[in-house]
N, C-alpha and C. Protein backbone atom coordinates (compact mmCIF):
# COMPACT_ATOMS: atom_id res chain seq x y z
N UNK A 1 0.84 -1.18 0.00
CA UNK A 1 0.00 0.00 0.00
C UNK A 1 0.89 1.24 0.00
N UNK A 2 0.77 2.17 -0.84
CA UNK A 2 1.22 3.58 -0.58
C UNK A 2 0.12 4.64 0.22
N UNK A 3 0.75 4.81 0.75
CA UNK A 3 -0.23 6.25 1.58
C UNK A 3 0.26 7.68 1.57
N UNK A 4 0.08 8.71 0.66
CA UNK A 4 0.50 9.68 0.65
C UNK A 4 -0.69 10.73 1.03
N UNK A 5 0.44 11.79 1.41
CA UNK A 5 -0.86 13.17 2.10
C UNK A 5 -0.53 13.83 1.14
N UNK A 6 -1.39 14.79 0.19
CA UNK A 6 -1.61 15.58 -0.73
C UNK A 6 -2.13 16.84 -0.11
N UNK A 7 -1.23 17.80 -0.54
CA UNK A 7 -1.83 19.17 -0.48
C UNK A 7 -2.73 19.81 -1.84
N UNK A 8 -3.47 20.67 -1.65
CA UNK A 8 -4.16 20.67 -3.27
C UNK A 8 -5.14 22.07 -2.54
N UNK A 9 -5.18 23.09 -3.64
CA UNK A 9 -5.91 24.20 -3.40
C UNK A 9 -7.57 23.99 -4.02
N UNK A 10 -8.41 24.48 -3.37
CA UNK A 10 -9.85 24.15 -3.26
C UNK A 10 -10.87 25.43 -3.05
N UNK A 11 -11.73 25.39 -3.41
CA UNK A 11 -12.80 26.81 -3.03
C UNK A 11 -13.39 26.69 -1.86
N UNK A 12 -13.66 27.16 -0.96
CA UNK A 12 -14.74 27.32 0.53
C UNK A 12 -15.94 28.01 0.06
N UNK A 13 -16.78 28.19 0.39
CA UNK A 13 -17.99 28.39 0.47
C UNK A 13 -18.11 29.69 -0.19
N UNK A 14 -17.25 30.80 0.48
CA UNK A 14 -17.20 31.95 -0.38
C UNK A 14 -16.73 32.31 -1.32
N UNK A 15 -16.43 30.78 -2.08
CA UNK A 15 -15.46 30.99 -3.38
C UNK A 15 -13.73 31.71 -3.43
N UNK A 16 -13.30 31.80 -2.02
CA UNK A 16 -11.68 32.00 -1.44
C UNK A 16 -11.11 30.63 -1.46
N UNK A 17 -10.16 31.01 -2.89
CA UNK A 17 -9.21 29.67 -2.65
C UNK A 17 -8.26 29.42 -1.07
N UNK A 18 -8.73 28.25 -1.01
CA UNK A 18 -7.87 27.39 0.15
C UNK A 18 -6.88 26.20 -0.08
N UNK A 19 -5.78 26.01 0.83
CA UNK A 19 -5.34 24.67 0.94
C UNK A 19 -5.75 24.06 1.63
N UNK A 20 -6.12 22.69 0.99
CA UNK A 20 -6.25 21.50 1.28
C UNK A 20 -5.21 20.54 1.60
N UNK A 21 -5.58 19.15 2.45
CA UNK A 21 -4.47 18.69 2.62
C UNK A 21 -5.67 17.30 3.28
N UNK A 22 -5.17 16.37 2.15
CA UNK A 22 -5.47 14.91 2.13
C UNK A 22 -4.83 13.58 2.49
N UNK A 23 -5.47 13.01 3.25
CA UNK A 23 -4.45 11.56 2.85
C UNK A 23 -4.83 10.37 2.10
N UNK A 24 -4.41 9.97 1.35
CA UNK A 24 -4.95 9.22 -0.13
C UNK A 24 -4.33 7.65 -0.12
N UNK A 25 -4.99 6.58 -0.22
CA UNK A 25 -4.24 5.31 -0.58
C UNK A 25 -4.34 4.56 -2.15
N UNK A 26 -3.31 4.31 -1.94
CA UNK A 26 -3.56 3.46 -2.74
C UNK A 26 -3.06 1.85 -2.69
N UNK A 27 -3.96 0.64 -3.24
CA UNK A 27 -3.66 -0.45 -2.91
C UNK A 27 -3.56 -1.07 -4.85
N UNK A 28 -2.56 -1.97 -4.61
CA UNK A 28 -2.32 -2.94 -5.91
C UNK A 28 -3.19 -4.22 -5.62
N UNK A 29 -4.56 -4.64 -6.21
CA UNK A 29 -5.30 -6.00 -5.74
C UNK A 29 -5.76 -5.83 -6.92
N UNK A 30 -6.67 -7.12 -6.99
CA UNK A 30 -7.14 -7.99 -7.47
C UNK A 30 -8.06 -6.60 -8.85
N UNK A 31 -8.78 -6.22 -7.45
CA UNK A 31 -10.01 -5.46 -7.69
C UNK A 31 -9.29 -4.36 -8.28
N UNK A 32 -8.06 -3.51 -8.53
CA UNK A 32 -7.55 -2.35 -9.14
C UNK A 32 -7.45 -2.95 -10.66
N UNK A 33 -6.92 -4.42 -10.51
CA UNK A 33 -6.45 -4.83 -12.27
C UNK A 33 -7.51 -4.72 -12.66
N UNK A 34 -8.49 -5.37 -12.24
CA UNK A 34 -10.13 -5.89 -12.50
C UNK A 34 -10.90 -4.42 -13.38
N UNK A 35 -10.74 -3.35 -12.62
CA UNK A 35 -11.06 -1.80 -12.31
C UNK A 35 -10.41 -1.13 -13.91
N UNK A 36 -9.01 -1.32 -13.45
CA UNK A 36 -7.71 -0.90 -14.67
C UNK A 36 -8.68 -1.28 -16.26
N UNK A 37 -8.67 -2.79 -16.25
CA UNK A 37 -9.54 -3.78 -17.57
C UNK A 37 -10.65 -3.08 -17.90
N UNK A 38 -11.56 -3.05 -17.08
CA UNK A 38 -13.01 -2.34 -17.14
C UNK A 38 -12.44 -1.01 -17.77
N UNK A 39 -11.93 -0.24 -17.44
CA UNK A 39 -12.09 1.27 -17.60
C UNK A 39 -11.53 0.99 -18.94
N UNK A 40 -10.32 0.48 -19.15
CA UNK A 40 -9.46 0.80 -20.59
C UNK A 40 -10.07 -0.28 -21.33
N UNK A 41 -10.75 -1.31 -21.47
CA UNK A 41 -11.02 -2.61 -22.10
C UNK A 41 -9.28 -3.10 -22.66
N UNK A 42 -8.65 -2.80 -21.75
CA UNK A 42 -7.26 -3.94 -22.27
C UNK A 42 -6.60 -4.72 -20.95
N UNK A 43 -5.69 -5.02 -21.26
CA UNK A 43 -4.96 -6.68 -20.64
C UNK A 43 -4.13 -5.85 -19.80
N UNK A 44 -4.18 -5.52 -18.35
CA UNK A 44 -3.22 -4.80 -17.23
C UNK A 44 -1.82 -5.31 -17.37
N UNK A 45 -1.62 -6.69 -17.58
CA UNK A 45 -0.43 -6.82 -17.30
C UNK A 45 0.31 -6.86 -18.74
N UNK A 46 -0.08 -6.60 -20.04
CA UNK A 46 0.65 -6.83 -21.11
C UNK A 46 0.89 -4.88 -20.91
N UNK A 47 -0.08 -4.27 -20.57
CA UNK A 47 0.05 -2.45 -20.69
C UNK A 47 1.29 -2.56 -19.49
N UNK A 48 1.69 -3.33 -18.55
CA UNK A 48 2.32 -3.07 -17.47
C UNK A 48 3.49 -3.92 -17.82
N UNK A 49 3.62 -4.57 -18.50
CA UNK A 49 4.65 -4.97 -19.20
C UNK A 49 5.23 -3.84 -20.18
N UNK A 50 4.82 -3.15 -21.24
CA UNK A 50 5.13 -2.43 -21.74
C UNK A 50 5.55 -1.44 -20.96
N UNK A 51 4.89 -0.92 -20.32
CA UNK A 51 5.18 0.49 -20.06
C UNK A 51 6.66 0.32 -18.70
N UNK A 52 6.65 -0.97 -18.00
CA UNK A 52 7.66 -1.12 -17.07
C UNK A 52 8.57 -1.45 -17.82
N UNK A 53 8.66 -1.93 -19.11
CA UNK A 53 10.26 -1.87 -20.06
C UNK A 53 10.80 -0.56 -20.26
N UNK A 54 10.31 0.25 -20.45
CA UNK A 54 10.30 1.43 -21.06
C UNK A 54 10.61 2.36 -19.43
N UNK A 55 10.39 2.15 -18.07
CA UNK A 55 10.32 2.44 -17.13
C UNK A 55 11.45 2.03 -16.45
N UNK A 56 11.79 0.80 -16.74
CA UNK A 56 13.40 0.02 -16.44
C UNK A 56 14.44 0.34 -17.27
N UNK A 57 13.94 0.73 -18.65
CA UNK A 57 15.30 0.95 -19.34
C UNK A 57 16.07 2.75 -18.93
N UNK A 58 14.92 3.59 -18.31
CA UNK A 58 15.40 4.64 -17.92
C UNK A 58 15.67 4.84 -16.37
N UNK A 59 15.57 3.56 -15.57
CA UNK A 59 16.08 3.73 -14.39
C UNK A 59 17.38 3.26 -14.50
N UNK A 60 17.43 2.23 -15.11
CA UNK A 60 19.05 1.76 -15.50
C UNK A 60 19.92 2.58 -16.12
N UNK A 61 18.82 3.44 -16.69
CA UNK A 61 19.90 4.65 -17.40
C UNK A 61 20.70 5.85 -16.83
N UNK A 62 19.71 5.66 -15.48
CA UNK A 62 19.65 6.54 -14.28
C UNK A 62 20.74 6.15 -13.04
N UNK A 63 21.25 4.91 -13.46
CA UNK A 63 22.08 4.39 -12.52
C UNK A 63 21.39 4.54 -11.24
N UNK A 64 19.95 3.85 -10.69
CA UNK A 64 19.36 4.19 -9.66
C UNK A 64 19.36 2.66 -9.36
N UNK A 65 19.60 2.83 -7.45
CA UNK A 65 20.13 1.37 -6.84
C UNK A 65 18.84 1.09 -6.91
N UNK A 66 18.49 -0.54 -6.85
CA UNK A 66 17.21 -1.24 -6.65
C UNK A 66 17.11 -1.53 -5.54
N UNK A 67 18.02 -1.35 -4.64
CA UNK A 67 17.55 -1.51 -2.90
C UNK A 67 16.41 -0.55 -2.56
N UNK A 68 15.14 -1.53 -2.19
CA UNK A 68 14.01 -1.27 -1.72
C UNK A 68 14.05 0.21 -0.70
N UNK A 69 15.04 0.66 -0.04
CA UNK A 69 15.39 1.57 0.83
C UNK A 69 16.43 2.43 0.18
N UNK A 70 16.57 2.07 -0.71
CA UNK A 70 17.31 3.49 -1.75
C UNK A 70 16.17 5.26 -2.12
N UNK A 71 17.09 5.67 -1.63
CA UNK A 71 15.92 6.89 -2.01
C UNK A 71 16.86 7.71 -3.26
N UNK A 72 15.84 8.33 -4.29
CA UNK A 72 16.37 8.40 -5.59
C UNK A 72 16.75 9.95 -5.31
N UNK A 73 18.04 10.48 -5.93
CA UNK A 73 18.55 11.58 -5.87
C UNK A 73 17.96 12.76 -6.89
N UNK A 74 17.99 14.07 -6.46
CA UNK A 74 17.60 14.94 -7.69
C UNK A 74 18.23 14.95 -8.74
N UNK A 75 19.85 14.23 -8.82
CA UNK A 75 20.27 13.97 -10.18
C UNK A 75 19.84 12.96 -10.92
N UNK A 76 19.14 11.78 -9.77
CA UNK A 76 18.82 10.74 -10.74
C UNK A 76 17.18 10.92 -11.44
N UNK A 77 16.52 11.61 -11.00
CA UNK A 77 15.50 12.16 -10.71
C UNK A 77 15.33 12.76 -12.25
N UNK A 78 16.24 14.02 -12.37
CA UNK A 78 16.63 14.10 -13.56
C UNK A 78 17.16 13.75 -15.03
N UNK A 79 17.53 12.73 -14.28
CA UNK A 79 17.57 11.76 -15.39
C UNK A 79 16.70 10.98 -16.05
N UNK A 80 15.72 10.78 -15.29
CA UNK A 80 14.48 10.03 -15.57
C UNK A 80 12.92 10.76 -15.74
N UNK A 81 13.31 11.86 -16.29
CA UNK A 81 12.28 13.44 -16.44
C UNK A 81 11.71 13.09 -17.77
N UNK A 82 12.47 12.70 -18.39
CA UNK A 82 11.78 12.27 -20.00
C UNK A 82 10.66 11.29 -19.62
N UNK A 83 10.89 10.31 -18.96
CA UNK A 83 9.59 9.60 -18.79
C UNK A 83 8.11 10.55 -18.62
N UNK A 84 8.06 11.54 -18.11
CA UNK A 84 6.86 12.48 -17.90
C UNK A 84 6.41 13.06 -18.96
N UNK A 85 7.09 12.62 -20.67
CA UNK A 85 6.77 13.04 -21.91
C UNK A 85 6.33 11.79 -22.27
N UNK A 86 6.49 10.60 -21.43
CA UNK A 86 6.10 9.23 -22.32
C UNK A 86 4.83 9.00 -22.76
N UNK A 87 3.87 9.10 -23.66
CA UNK A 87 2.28 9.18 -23.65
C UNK A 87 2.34 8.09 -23.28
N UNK A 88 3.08 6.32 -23.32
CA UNK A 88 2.77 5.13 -22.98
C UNK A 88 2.80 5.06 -21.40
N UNK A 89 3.63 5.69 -20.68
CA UNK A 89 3.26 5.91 -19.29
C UNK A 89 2.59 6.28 -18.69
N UNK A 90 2.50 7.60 -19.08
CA UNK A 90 1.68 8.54 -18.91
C UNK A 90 0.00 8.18 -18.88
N UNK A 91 -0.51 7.52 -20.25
CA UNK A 91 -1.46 6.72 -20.46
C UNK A 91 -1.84 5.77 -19.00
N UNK A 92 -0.60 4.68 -19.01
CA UNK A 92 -0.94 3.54 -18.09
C UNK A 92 -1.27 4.16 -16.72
N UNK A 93 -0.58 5.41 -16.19
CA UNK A 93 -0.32 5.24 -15.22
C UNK A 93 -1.85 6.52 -14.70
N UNK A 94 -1.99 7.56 -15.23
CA UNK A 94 -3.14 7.79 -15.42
C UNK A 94 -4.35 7.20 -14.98
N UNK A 95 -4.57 6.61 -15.75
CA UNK A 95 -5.19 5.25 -15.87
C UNK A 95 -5.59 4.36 -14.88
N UNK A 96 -4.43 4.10 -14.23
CA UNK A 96 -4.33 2.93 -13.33
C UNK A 96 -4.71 3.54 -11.58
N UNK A 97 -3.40 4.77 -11.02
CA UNK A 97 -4.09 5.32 -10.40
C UNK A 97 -5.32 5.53 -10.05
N UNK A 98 -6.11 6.24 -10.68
CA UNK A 98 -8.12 5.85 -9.55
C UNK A 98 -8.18 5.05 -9.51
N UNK A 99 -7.59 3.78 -10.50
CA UNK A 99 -7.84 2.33 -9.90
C UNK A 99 -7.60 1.77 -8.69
N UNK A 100 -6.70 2.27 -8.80
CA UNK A 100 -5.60 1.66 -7.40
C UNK A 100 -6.05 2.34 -6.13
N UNK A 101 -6.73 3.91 -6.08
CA UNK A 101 -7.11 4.54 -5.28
C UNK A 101 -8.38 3.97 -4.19
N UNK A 102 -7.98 4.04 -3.04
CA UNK A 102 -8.93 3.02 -1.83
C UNK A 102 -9.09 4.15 -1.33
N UNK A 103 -10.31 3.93 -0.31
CA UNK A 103 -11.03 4.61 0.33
C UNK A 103 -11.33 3.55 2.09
N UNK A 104 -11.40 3.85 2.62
CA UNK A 104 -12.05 3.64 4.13
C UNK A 104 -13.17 3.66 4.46
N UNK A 105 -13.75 2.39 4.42
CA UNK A 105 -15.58 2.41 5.17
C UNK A 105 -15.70 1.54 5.32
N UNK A 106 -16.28 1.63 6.94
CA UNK A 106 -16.54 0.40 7.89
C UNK A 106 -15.36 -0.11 8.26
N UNK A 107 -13.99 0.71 8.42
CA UNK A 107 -12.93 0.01 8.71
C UNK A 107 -12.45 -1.34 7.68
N UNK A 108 -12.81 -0.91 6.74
CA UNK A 108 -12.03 -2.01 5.38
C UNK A 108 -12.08 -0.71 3.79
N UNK A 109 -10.88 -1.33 3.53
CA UNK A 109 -10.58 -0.62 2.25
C UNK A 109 -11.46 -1.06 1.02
N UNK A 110 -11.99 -0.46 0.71
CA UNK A 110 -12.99 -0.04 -0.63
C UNK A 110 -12.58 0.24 -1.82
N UNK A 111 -12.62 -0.37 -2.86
CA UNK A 111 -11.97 0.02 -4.17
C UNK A 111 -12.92 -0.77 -5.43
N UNK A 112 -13.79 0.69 -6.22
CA UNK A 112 -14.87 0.14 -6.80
C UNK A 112 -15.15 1.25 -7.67
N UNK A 113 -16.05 1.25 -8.57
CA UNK A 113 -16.39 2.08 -9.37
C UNK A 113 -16.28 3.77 -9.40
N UNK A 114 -17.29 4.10 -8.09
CA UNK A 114 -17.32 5.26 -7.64
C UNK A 114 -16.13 5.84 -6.61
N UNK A 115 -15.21 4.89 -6.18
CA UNK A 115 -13.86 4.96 -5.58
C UNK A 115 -12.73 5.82 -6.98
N UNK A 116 -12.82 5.06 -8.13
CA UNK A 116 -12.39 5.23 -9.52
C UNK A 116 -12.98 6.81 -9.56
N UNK A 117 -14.36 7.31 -9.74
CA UNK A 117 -14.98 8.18 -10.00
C UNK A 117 -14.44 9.13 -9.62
N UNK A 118 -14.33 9.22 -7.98
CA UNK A 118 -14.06 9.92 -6.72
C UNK A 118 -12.40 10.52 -6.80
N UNK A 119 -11.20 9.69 -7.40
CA UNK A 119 -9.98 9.98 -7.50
C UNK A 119 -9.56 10.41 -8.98
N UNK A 120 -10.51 9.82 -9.84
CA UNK A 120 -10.63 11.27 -11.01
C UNK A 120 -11.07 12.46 -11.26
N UNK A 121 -12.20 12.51 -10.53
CA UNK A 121 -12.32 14.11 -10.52
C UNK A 121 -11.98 14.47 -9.04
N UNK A 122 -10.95 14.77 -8.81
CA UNK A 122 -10.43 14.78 -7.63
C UNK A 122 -9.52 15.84 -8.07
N UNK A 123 -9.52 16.89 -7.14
CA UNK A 123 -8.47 18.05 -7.09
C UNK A 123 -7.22 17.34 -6.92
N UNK A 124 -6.71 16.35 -6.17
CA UNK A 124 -5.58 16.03 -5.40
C UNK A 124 -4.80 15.04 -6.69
N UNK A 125 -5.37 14.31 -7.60
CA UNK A 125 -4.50 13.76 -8.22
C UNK A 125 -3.99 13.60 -9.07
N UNK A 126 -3.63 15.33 -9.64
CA UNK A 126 -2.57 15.52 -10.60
C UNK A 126 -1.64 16.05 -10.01
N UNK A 127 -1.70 16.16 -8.80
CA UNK A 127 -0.65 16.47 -7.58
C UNK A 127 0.42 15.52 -7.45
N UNK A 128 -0.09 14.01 -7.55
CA UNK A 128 0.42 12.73 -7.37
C UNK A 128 1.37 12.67 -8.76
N UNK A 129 1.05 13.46 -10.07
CA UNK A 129 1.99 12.92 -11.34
C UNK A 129 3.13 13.02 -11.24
N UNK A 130 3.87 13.02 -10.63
CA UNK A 130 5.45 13.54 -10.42
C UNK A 130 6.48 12.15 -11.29
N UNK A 131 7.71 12.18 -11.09
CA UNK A 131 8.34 11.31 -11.57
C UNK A 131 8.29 10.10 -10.11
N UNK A 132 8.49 10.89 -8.93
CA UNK A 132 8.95 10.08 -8.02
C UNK A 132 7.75 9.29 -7.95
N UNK A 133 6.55 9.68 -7.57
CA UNK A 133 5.43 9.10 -7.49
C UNK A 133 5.28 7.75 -8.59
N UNK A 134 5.45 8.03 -9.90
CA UNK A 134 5.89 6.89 -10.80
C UNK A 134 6.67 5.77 -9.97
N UNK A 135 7.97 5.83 -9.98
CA UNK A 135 8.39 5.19 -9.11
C UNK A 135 8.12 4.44 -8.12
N UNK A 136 7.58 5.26 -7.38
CA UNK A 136 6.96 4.48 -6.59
C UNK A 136 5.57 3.22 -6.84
N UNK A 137 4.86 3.98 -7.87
CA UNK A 137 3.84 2.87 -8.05
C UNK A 137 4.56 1.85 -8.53
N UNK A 138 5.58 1.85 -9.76
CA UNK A 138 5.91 0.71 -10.05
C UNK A 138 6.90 0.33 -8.93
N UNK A 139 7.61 0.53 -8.02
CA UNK A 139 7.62 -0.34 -7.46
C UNK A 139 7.07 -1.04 -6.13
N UNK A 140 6.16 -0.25 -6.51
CA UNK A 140 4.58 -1.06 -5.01
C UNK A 140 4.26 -2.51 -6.18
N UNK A 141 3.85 -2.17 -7.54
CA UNK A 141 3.46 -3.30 -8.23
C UNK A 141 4.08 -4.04 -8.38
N UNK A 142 5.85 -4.34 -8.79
CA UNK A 142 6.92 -5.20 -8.92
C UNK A 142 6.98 -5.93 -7.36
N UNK A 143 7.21 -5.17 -6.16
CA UNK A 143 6.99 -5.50 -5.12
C UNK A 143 5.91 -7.01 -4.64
N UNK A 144 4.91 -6.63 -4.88
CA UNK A 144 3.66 -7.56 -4.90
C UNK A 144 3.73 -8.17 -6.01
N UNK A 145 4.50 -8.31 -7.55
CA UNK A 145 4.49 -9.57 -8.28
C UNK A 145 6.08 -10.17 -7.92
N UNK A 146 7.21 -9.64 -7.27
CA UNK A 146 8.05 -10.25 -6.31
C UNK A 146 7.44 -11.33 -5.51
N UNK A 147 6.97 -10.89 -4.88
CA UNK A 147 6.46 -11.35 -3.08
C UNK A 147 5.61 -12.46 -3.51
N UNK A 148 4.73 -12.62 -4.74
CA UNK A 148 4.00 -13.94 -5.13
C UNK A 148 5.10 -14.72 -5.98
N UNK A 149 6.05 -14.57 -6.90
CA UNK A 149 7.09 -15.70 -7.04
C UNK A 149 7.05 -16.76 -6.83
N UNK A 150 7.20 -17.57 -7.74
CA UNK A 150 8.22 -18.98 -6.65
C UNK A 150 9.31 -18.81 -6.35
N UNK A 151 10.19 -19.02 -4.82
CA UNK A 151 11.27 -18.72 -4.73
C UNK A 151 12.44 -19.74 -5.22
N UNK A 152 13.39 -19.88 -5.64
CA UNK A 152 14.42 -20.92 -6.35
C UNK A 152 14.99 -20.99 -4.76
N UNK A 153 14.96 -23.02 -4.36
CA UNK A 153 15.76 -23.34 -3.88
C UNK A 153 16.98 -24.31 -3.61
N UNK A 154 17.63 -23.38 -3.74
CA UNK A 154 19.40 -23.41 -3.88
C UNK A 154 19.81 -24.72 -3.01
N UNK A 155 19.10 -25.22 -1.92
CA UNK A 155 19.46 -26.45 -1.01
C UNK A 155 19.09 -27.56 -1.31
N UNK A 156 17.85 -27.72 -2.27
CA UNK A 156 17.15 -28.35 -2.86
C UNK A 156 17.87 -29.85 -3.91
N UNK A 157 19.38 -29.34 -4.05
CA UNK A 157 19.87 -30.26 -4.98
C UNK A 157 21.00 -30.93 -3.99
N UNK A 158 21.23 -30.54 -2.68
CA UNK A 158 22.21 -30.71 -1.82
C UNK A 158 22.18 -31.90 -0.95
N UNK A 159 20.91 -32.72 -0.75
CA UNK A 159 20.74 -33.82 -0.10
C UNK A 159 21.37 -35.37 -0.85
């Protein structure tokens, strides 16, 4: 799950812009691919295949460590700025976001049509387009198709 707080300017009652300041989730399940399919009528993981080649070949280009606890520098950052011209990213990730976007009720996370609705017309989430934010989704999603794997074991031939 990512959980970020979003600031985002908004009207009050008397029409005086204000800041706002949200906290937003998002979850990678079942129900976001499901969500993703519905909205675009295409295949999540062949668009997430594409667009994470194209996403890997400029982090590698970026010389950015893959340690899960690496935090990415403003030079590398910069390096990977062209991706924010990619329409194939840009597209997926668009896209995918309100999917991925959960909500809270009844103490369980919610992620459904009007959840989708709710984080597209939403002041707060073109706030979220950044490069880093990229990043991060893909690697919340690589993360969770990691973590389901089969793991190779190495002891396995040793008896």
């Amino acid at each position: 799950m990512i959980r970020k707080t979003v600031t985002f300017l908004d009207l009050d009652e008397g029409l005086n812009e204000i800041e706002k300041e949200k906290t937003v989730r998002f979850l990678y399940t079942l129900k976001s691919i499901s969500l993703y399919e519905q909205k675009t009528n295409s295949n999540f993981f062949e668009d997430n295949e594409k667009t994470f080649k194209v996403f890997l070949n400029a982090i590698n280009g970026a010389d950015i460590s893959k340690s899960e606890n690496a935090e990415i520098t403003d030079t590398q950052l910069l390096k990977i700025a062209p991706l924010m011209n990619n329409s194939e990213i840009n597209r997926f990730l668009i896209n995918l976001l309100p999917c991925m976007y959960a909500e809270i009720e009844n103490g369980k996370f919610v992620q459904n049509e009007e959840t989708v609705s709710v984080a597209e017309n939403s002041l707060w989430l073109m706030e979220l387009v950044t490069i880093k934010f990229f990043v991060e989704i893909f690697s919340e999603i690589s993360k969770n198709q990691l973590k389901n794997a089969p793991k190779s074991n190495s002891k396995k031939n040793k008896s």
